[in-house]
C-alpha atoms as a PDB file:
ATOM      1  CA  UNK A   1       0.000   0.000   0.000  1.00  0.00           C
ATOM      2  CA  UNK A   2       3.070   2.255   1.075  1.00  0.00           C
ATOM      3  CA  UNK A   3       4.150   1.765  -2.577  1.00  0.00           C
ATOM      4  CA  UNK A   4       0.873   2.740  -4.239  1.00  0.00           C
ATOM      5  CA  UNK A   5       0.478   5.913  -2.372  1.00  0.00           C
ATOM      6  CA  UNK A   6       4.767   6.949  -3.355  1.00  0.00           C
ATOM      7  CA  UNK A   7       3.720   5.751  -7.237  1.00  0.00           C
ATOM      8  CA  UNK A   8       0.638   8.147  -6.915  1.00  0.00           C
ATOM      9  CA  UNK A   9       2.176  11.020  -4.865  1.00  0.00           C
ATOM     10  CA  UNK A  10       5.273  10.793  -7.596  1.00  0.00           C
ATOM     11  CA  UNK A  11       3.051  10.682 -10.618  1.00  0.00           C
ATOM     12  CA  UNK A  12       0.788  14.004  -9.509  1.00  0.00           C
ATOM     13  CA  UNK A  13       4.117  15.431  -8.869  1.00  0.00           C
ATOM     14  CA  UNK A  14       5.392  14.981 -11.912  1.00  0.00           C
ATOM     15  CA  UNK A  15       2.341  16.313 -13.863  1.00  0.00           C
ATOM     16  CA  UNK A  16       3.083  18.935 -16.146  1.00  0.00           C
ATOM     17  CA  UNK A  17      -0.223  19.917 -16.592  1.00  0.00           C
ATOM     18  CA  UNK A  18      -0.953  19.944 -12.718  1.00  0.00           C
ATOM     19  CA  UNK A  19       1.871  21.854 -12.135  1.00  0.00           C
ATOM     20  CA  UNK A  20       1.107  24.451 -14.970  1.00  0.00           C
ATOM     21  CA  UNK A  21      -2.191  24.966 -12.960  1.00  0.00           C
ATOM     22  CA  UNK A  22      -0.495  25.365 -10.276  1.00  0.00           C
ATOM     23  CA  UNK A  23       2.116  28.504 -11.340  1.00  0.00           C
ATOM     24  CA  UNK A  24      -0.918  30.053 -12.806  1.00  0.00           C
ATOM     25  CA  UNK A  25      -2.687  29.631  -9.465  1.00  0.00           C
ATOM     26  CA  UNK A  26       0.314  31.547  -7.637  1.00  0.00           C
ATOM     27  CA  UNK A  27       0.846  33.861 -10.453  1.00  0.00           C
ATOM     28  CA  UNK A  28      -2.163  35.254  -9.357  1.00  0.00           C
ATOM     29  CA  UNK A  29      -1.383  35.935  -6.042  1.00  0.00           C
ATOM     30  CA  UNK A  30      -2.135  33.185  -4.764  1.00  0.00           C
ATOM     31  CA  UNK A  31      -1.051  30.529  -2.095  1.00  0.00           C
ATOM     32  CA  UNK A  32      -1.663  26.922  -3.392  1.00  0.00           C
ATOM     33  CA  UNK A  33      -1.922  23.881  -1.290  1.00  0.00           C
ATOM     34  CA  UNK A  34      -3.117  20.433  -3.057  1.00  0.00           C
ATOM     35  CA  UNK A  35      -5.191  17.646  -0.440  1.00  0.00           C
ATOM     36  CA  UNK A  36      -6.113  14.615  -2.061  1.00  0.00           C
ATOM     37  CA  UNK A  37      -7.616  11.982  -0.200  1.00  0.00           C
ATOM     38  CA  UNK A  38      -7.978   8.280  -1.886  1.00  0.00           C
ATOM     39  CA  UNK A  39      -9.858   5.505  -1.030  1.00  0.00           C
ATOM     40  CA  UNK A  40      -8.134   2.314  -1.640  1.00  0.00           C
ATOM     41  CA  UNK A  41     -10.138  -1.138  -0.796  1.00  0.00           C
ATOM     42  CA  UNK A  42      -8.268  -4.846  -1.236  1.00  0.00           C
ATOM     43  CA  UNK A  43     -10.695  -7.597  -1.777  1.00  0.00           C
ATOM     44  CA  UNK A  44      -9.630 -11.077  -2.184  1.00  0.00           C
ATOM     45  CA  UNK A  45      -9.834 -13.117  -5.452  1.00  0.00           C
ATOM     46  CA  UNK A  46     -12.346 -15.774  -5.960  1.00  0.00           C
ATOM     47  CA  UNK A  47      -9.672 -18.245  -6.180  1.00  0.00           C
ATOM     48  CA  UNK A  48      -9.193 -17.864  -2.408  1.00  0.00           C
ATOM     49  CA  UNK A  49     -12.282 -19.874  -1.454  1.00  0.00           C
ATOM     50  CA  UNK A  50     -11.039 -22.748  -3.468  1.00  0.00           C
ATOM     51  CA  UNK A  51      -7.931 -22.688  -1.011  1.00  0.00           C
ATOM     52  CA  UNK A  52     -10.071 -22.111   2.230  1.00  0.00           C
ATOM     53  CA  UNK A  53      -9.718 -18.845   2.934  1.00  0.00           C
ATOM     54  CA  UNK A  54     -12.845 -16.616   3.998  1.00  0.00           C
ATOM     55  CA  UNK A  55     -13.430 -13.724   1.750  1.00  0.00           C
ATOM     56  CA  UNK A  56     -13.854 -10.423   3.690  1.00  0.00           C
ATOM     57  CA  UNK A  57     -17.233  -9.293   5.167  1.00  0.00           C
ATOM     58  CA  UNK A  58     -18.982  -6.126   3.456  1.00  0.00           C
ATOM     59  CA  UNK A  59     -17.998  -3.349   6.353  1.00  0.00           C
ATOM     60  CA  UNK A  60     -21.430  -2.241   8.086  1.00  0.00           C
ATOM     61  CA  UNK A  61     -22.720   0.856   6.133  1.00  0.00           C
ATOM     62  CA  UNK A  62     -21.645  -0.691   2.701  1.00  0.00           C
ATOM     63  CA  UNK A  63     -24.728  -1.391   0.358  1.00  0.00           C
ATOM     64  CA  UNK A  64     -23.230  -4.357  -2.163  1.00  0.00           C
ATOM     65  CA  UNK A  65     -25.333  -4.993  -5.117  1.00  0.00           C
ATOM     66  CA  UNK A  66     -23.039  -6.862  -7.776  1.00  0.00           C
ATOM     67  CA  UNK A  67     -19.572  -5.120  -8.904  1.00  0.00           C
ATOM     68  CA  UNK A  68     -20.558  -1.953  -7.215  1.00  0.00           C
ATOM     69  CA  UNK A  69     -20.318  -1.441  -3.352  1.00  0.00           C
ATOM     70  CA  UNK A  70     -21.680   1.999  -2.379  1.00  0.00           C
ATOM     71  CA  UNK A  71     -21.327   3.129   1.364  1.00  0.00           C
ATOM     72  CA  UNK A  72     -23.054   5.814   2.731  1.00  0.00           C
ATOM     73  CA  UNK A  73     -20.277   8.889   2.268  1.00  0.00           C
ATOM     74  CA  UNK A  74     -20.702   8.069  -1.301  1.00  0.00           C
ATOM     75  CA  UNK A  75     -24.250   7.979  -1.391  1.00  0.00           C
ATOM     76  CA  UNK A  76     -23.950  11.856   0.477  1.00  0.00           C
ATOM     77  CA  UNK A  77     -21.415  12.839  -2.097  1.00  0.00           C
ATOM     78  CA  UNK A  78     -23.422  11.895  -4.384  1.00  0.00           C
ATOM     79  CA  UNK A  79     -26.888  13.872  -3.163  1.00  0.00           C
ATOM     80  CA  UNK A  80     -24.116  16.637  -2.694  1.00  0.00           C
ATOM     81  CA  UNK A  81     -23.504  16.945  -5.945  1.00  0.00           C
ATOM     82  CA  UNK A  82     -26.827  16.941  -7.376  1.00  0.00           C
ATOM     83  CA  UNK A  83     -26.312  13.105  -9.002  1.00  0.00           C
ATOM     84  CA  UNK A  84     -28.955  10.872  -8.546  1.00  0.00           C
ATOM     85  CA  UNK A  85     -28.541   7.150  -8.909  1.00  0.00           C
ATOM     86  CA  UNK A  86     -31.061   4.704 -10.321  1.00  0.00           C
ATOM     87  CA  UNK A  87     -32.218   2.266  -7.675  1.00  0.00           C
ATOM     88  CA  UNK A  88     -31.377  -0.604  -9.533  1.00  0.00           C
ATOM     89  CA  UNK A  89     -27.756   0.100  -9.719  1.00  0.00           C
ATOM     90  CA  UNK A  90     -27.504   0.832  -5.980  1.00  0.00           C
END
């Protein structure tokens, strides 16, 4: 996981276009400070069962219908933003 968050922290900082954004950002006067927050799940493969391992339990709060797993923050983000989901994909 440590590796994952170094590969993403080194890729935005390598962005020319994000830094390009940035030096217009301060050539206006301003200060610029980036937060980025990332949600990374780890689910095992099917394949486990077959060797006796347990898959995971759904954390409490997560709605799991097929491939997608909303929890409740996303459903809020969601509303937040105006985006309304179909029942039947929920």
């Amino acid at each position: 996981m440590q590796e994952l968050g170094n590969a993403i922290n080194e890729s935005l900082s390598d962005s020319e276009r994000i830094a390009a954004a940035i030096g217009e950002i301060k050539h206006a006067g301003y200060d610029v400070f980036l937060v980025l927050e990332a949600t990374i799940g780890f689910n095992k493969r099917e394949d486990a069962e077959e060797d006796g391992d347990e898959l995971e339990a759904i954390p409490q709060g997560t709605t799991s219908t097929g491939k997608i797993r909303w929890t409740s923050q996303d459903q809020k983000f969601l509303k937040a933003l105006k985006i309304a989901v179909d029942e039947e994909v929920r």
